[in-house]
Protein backbone atom coordinates (compact mmCIF):
# COMPACT_ATOMS: atom_id res chain seq x y z
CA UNK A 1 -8.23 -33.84 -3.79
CA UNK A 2 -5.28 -30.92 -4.64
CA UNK A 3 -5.74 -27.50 -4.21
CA UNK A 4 -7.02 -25.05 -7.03
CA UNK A 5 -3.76 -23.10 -8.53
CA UNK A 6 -5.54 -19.93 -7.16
CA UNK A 7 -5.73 -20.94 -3.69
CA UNK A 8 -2.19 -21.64 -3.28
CA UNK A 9 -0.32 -18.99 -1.72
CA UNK A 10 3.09 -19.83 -2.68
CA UNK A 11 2.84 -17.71 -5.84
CA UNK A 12 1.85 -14.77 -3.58
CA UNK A 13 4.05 -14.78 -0.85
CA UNK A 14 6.77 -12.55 -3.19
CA UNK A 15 4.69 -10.51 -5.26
CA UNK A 16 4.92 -6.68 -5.16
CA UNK A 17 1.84 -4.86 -3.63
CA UNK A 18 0.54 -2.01 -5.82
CA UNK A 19 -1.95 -0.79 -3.10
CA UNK A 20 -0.12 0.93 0.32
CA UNK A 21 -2.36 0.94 3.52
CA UNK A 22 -3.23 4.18 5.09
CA UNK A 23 -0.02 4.78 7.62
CA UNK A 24 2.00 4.03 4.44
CA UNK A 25 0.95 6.67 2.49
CA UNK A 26 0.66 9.68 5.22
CA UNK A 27 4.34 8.27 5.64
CA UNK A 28 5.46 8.60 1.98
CA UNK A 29 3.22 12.17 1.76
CA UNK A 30 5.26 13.19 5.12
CA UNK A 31 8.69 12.17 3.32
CA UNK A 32 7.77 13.92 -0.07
CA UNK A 33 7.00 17.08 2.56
CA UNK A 34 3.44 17.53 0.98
CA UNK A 35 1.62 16.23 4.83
CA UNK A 36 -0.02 19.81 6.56
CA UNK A 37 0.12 19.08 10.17
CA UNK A 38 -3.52 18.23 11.71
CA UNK A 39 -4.90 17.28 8.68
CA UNK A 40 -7.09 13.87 8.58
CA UNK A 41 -5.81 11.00 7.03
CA UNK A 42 -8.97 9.90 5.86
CA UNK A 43 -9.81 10.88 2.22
CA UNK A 44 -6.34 10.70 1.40
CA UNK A 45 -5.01 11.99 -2.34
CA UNK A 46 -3.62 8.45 -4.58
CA UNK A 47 0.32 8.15 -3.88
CA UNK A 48 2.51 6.47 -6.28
CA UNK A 49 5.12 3.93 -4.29
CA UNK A 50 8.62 4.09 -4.60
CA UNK A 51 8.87 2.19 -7.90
């Protein structure tokens, strides 16, 4: 029996992630100079990625 197309993760190995994880985005706020020391990272605001 083969694999379902979906279930192979060839095709996803190279895509592009449109979602950043948490450290990723107090990172790119920190860079863009709009992180306020001692603030919580939890509730962050939506960050566009570099591209």
């Amino acid at each position: 029996m083969s694999k379902h197309n979906s279930l192979k993760s060839s095709a996803t190995v190279g895509g592009k992630r449109s979602v950043l994880k948490r450290f990723e985005r107090v990172k790119l706020l920190k860079e863009r100079g709009e992180w306020k020391a001692g603030r919580s990272p939890v509730g962050l605001p939506k960050t566009k990625g570099e591209g």
